[in-house]
Structure formats: structure tokens, C-alpha cells
PDB file of N, CA and C in Angstrom:
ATOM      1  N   UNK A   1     -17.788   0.948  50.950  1.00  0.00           N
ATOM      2  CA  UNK A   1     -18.663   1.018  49.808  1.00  0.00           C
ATOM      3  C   UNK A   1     -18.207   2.091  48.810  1.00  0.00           C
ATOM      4  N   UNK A   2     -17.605   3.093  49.477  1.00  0.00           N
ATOM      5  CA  UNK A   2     -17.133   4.464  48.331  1.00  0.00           C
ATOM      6  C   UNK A   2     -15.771   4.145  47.381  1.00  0.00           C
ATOM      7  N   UNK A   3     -15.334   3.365  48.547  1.00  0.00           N
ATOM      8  CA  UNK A   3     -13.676   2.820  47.560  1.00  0.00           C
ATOM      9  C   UNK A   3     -14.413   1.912  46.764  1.00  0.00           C
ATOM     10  N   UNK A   4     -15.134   1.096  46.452  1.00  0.00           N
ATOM     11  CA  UNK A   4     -15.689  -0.050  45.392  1.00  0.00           C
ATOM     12  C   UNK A   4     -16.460   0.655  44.889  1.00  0.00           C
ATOM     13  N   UNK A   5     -16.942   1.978  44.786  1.00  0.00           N
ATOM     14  CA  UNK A   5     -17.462   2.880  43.595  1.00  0.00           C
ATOM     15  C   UNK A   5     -15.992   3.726  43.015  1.00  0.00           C
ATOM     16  N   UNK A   6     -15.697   4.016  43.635  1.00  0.00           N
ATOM     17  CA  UNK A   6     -14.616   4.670  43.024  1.00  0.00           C
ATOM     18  C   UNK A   6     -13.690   3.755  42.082  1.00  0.00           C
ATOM     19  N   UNK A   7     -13.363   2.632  42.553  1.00  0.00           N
ATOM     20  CA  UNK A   7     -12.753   1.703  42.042  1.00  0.00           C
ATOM     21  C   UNK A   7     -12.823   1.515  40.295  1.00  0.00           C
ATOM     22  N   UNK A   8     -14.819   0.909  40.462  1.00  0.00           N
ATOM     23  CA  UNK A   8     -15.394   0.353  39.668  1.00  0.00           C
ATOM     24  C   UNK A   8     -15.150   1.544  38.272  1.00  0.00           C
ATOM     25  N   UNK A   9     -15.082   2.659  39.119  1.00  0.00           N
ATOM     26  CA  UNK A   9     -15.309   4.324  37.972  1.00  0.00           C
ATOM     27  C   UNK A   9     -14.394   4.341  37.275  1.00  0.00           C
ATOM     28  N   UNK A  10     -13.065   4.004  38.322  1.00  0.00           N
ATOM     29  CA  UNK A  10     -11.574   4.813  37.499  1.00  0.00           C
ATOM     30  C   UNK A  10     -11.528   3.280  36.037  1.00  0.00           C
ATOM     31  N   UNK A  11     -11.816   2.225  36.657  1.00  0.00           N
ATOM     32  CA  UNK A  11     -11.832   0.989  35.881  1.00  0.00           C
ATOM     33  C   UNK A  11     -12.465   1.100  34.360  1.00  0.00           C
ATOM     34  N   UNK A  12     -14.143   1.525  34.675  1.00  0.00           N
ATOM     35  CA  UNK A  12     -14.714   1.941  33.281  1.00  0.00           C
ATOM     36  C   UNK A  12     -13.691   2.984  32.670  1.00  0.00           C
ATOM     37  N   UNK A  13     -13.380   4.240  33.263  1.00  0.00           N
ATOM     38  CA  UNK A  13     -12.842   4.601  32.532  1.00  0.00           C
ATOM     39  C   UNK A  13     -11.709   4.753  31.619  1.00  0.00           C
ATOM     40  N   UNK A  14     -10.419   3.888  32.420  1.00  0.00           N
ATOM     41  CA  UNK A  14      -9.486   3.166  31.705  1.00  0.00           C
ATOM     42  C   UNK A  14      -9.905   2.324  30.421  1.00  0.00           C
ATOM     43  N   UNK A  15     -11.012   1.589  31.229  1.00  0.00           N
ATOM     44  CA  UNK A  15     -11.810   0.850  29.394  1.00  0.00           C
ATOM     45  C   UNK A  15     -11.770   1.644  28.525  1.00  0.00           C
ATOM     46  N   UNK A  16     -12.624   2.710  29.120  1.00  0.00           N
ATOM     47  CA  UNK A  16     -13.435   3.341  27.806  1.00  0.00           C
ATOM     48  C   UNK A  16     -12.292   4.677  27.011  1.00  0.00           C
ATOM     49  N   UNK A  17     -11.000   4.855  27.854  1.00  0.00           N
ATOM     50  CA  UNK A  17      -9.886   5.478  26.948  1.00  0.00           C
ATOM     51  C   UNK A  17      -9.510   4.085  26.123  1.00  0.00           C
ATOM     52  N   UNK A  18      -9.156   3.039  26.681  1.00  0.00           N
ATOM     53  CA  UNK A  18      -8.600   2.135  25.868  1.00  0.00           C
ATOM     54  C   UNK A  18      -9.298   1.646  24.361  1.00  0.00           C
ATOM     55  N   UNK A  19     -10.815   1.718  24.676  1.00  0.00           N
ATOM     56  CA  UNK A  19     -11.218   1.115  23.709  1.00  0.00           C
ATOM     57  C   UNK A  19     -11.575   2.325  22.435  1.00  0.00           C
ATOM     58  N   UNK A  20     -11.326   3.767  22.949  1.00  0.00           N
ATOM     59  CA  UNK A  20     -10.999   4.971  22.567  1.00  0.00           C
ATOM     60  C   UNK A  20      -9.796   4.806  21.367  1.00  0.00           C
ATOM     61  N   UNK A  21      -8.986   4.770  21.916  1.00  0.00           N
ATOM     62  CA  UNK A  21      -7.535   5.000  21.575  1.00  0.00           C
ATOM     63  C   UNK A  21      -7.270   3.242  20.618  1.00  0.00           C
ATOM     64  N   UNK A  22      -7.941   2.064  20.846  1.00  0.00           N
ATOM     65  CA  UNK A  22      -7.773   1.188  20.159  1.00  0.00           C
ATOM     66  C   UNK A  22      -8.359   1.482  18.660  1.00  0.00           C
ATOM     67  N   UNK A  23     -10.073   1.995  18.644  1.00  0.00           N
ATOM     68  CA  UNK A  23     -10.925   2.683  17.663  1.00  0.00           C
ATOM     69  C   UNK A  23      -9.933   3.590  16.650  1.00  0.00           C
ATOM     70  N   UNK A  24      -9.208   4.462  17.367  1.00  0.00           N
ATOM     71  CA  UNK A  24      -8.946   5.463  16.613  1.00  0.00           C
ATOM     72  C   UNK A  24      -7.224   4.704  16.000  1.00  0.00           C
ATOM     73  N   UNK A  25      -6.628   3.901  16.429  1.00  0.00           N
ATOM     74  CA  UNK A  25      -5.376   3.607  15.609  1.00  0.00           C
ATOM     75  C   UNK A  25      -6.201   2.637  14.686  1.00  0.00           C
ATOM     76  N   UNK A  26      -6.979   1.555  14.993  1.00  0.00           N
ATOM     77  CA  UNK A  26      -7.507   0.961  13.893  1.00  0.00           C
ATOM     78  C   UNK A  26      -7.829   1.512  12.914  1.00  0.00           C
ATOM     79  N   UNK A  27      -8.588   2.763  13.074  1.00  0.00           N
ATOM     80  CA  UNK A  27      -9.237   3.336  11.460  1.00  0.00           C
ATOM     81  C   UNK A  27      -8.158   4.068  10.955  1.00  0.00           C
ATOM     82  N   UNK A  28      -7.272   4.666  11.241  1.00  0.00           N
ATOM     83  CA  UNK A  28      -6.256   5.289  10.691  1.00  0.00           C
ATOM     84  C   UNK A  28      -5.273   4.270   9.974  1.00  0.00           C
ATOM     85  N   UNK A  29      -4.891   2.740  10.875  1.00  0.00           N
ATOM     86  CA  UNK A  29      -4.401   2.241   9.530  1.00  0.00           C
ATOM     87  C   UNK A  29      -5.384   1.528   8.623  1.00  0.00           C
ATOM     88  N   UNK A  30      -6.743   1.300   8.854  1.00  0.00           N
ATOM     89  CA  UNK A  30      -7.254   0.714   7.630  1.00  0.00           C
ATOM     90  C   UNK A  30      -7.797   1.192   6.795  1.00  0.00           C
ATOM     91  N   UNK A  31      -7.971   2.914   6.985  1.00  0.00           N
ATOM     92  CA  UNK A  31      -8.632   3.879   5.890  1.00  0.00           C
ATOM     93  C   UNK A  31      -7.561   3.983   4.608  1.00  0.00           C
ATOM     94  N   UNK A  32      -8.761   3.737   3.485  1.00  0.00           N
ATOM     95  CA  UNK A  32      -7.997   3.876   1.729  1.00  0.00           C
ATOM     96  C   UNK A  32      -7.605   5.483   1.708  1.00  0.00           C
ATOM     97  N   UNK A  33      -7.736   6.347   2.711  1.00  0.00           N
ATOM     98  CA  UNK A  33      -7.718   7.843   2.118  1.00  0.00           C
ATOM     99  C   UNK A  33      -6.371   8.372   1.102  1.00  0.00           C
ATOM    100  N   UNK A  34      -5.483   7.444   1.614  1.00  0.00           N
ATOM    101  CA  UNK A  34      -4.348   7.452   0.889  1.00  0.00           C
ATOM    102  C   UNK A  34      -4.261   6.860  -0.478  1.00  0.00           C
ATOM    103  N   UNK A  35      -4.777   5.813  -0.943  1.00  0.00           N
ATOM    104  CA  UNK A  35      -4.733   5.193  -2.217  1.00  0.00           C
ATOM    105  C   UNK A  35      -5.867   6.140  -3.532  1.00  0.00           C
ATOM    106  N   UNK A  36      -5.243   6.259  -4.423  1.00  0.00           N
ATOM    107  CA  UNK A  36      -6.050   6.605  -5.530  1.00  0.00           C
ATOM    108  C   UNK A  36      -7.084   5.693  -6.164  1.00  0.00           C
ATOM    109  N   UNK A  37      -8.186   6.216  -6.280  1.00  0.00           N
ATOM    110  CA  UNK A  37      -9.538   5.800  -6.641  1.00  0.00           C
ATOM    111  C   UNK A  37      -9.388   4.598  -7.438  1.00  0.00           C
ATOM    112  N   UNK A  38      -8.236   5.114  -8.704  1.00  0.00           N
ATOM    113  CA  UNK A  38      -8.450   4.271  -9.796  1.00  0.00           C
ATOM    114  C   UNK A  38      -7.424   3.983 -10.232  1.00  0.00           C
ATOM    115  N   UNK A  39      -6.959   2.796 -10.780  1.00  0.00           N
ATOM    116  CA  UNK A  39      -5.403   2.407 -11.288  1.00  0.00           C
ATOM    117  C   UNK A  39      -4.716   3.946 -12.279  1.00  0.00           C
ATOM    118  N   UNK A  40      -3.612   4.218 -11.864  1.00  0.00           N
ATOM    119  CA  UNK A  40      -3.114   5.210 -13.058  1.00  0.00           C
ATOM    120  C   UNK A  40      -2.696   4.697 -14.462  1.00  0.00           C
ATOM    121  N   UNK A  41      -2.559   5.238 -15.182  1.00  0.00           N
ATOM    122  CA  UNK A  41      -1.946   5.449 -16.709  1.00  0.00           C
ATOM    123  C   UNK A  41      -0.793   5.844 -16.883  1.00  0.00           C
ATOM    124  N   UNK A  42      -0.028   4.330 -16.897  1.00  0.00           N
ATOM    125  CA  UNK A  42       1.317   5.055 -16.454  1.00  0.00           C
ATOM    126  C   UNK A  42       2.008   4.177 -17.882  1.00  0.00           C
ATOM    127  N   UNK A  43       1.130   3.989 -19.215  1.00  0.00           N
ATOM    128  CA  UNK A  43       1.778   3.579 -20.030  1.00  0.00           C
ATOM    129  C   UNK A  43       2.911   4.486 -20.884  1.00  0.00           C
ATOM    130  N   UNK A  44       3.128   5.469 -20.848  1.00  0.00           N
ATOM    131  CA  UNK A  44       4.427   6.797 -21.197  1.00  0.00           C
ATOM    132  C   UNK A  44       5.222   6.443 -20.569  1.00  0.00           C
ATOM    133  N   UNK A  45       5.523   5.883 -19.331  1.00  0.00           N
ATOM    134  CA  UNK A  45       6.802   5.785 -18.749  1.00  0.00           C
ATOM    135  C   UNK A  45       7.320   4.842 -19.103  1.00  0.00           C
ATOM    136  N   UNK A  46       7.317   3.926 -20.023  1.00  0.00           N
ATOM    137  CA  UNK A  46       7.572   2.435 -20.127  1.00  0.00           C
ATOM    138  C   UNK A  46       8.473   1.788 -18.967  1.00  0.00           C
ATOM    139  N   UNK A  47       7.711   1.488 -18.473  1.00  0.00           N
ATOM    140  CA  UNK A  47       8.467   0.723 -17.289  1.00  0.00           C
ATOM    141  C   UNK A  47       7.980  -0.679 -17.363  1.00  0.00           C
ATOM    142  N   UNK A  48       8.446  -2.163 -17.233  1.00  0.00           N
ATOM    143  CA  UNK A  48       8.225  -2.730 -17.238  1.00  0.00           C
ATOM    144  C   UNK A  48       9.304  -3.862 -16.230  1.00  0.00           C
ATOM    145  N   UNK A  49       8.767  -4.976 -15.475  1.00  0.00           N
ATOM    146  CA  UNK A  49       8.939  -6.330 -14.908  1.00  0.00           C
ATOM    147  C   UNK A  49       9.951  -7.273 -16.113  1.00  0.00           C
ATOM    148  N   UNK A  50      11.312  -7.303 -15.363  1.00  0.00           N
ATOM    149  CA  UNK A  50      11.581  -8.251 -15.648  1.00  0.00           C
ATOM    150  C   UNK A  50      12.868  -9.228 -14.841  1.00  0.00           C
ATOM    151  N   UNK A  51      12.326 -10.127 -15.466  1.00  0.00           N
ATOM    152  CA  UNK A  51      12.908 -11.433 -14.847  1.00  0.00           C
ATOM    153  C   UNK A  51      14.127 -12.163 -14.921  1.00  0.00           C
ATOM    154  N   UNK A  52      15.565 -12.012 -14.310  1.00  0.00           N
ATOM    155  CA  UNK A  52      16.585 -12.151 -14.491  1.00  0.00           C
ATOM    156  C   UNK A  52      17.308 -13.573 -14.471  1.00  0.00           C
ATOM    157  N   UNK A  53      15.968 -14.450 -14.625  1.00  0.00           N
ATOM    158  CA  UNK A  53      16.761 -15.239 -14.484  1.00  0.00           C
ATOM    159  C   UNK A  53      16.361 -16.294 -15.682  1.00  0.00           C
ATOM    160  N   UNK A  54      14.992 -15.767 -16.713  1.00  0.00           N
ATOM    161  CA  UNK A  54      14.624 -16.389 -18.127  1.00  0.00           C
ATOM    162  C   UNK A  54      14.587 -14.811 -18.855  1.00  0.00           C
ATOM    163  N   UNK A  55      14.387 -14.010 -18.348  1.00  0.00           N
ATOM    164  CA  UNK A  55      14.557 -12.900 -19.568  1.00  0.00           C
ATOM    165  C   UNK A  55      13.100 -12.497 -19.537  1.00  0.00           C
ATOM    166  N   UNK A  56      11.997 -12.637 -19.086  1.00  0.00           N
ATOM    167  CA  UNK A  56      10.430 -12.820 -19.101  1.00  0.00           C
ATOM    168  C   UNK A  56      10.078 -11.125 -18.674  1.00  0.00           C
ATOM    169  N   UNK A  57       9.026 -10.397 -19.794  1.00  0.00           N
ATOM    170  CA  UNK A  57       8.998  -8.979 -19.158  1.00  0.00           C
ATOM    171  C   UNK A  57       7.477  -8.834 -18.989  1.00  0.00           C
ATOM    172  N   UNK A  58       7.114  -7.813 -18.303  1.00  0.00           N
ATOM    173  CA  UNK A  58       5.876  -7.606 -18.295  1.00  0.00           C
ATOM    174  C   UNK A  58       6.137  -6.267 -18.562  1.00  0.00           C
ATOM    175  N   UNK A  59       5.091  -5.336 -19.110  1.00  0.00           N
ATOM    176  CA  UNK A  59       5.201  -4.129 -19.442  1.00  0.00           C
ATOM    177  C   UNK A  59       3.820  -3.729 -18.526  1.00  0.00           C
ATOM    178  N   UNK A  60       4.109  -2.346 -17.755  1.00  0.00           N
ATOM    179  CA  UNK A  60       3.373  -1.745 -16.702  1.00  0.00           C
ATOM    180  C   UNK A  60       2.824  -0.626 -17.413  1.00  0.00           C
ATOM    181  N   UNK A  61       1.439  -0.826 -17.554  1.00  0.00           N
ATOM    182  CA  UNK A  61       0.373  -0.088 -18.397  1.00  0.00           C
ATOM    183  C   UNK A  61      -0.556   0.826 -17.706  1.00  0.00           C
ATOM    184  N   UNK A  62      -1.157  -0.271 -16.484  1.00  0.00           N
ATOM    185  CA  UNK A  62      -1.836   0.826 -15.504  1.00  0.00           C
ATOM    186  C   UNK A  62      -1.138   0.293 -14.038  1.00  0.00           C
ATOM    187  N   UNK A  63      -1.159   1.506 -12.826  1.00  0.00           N
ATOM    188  CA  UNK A  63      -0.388   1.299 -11.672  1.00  0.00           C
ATOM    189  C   UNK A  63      -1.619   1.321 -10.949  1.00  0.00           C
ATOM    190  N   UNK A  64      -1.979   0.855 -10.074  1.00  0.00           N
ATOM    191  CA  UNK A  64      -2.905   0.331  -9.001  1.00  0.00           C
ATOM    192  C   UNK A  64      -1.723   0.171  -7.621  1.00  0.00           C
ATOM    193  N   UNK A  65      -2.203  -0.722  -6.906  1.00  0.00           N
ATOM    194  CA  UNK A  65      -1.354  -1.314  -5.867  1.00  0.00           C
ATOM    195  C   UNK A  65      -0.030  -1.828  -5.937  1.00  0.00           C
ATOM    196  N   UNK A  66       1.083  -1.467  -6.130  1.00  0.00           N
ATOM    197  CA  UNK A  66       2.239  -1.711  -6.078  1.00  0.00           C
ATOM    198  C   UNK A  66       2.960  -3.585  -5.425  1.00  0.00           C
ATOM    199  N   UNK A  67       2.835  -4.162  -6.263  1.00  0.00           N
ATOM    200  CA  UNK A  67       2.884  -5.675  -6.113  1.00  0.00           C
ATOM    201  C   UNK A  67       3.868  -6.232  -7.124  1.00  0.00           C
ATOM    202  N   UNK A  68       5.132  -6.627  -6.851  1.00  0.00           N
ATOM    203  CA  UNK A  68       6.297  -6.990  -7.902  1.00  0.00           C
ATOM    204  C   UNK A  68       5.899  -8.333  -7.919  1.00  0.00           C
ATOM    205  N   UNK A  69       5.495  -8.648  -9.074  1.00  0.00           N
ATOM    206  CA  UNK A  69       5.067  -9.660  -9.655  1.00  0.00           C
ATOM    207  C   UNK A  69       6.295 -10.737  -9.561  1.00  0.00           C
ATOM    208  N   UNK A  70       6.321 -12.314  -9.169  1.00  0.00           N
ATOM    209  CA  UNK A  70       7.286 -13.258  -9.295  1.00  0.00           C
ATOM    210  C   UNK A  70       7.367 -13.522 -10.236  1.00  0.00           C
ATOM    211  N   UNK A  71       8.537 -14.384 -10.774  1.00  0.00           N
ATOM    212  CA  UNK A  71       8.672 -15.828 -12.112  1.00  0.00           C
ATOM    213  C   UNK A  71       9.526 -16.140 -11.947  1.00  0.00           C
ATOM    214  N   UNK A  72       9.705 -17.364 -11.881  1.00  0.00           N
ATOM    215  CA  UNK A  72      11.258 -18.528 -11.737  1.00  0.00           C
ATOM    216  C   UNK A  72      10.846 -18.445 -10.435  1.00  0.00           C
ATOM    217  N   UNK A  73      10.040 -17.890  -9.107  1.00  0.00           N
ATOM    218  CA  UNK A  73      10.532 -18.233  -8.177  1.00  0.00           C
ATOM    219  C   UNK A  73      10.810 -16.600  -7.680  1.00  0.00           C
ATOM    220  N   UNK A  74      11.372 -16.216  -8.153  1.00  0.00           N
ATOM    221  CA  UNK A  74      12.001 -14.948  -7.525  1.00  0.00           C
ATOM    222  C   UNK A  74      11.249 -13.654  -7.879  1.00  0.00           C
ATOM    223  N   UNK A  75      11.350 -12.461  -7.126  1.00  0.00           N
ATOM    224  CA  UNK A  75      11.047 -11.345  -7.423  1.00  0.00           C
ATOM    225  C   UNK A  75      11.369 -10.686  -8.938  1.00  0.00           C
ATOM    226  N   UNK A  76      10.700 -10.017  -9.555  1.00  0.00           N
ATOM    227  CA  UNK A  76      10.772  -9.588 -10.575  1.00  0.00           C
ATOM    228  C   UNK A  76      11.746  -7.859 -10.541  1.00  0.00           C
ATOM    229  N   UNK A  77      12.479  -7.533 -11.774  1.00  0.00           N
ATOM    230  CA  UNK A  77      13.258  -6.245 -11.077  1.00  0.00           C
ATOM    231  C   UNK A  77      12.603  -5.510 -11.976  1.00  0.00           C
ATOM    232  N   UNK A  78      12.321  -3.879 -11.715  1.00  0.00           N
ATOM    233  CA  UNK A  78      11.616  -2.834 -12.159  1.00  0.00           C
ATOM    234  C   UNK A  78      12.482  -2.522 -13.380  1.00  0.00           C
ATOM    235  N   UNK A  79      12.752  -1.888 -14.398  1.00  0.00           N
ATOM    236  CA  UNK A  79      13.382  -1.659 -15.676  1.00  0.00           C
ATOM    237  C   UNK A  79      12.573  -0.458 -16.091  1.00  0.00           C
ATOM    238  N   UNK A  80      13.046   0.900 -15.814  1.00  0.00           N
ATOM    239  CA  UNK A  80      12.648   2.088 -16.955  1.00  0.00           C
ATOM    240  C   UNK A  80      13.565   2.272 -18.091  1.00  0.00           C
ATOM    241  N   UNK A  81      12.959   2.122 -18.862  1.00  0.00           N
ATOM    242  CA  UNK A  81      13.431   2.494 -20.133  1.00  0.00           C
ATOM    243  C   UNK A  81      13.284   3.509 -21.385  1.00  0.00           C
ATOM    244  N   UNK A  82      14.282   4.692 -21.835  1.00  0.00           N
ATOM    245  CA  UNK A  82      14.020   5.211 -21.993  1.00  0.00           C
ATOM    246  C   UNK A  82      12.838   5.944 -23.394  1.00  0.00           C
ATOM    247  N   UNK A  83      11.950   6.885 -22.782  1.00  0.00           N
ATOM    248  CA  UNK A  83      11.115   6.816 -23.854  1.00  0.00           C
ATOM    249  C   UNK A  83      11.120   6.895 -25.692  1.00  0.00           C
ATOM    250  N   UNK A  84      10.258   6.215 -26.312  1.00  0.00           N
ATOM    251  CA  UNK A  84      10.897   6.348 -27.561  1.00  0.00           C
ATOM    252  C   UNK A  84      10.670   7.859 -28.393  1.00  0.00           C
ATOM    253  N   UNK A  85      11.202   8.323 -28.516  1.00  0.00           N
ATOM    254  CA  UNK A  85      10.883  10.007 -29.002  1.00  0.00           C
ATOM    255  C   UNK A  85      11.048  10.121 -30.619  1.00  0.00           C
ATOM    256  N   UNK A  86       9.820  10.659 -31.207  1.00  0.00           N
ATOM    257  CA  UNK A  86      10.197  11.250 -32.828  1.00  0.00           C
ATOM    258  C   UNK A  86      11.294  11.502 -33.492  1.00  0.00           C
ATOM    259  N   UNK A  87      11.483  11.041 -34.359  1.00  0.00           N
ATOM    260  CA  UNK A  87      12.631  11.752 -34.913  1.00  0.00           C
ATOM    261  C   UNK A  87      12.103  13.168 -35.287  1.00  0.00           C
ATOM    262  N   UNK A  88      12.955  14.180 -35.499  1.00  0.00           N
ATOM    263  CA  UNK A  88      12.992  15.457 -35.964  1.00  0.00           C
ATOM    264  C   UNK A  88      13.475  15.727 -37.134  1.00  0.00           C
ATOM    265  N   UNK A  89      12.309  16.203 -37.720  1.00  0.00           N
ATOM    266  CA  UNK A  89      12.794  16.306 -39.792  1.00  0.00           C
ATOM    267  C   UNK A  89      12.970  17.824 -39.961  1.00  0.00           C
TER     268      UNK A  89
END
């Protein structure tokens, strides 16, 4: 009778690390703590999407979630370009 209590004990408690240790990797990868609240303002950098294989651009105004937009089919390639600056009189 003591070995089938003991048994039953070490058993729960293997559960209850497992379902421990399952809890705690789940919330660590599904917590936003890492992402910023709100899309950035990243129209100064002119960076913009384009498409190498019709010429097609998108210009990147605000940055949110990082997602390379397709066309034709294929991935779109990143393009910084440099900013346009005042002339000096």
C-alpha cells in the first residue's frame, strides 16, 4: 500500500513540474513585451519595397511588424535611399 502512495506522489509531481515548466515557456514566447505599442515613424529614413521584377515600390512610412510585402510572386527587396538634404545658400 506505501509503494502505491509513493508511486501515485512522485507521479503528481512530475505532472505538476511538467505542467510548471510547459506554463512558463508558453508565456515567454507569446508575451508582446518585446514589440512596441505603436507602429514607428520611420518616414525620414526613406526606405522603401521594391520589386525587381516590374519595378513596383512601396514607400515605408510607419514600421509596425516587419512583413516584406510580395508582387510578381516574389519577395519584395528593402531599398534605403539616401536622404534628400537642403541645399546650402
Amino acid at each position: 500500500m506505501v509503494r502505491i502512495l509513493v508511486a501515485v506522489l512522485i507521479a503528481l509531481g512530475i505532472l505538476a513540474v511538467g505542467v510548471l515548466l510547459t506554463r512558463a515557456m508558453s508565456a515567454r514566447r507569446i508575451g508582446d513585451d518585446d514589440r512596441p505599442a505603436e507602429p514607428e515613424d520611420v518616414t525620414d529614413l526613406d526606405v522603401s519595397f521594391v520589386c525587381r521584377e516590374c519595378g513596383t515600390e512601396f514607400l515605408v512610412t510607419r514600421l509596425g511588424e516587419v512583413q516584406v510585402p510580395r508582387h510578381c510572386g516574389e519577395p519584395m527587396e528593402a531599398v534605403q535611399r539616401p536622404a534628400a538634404r537642403p541645399e546650402l545658400n
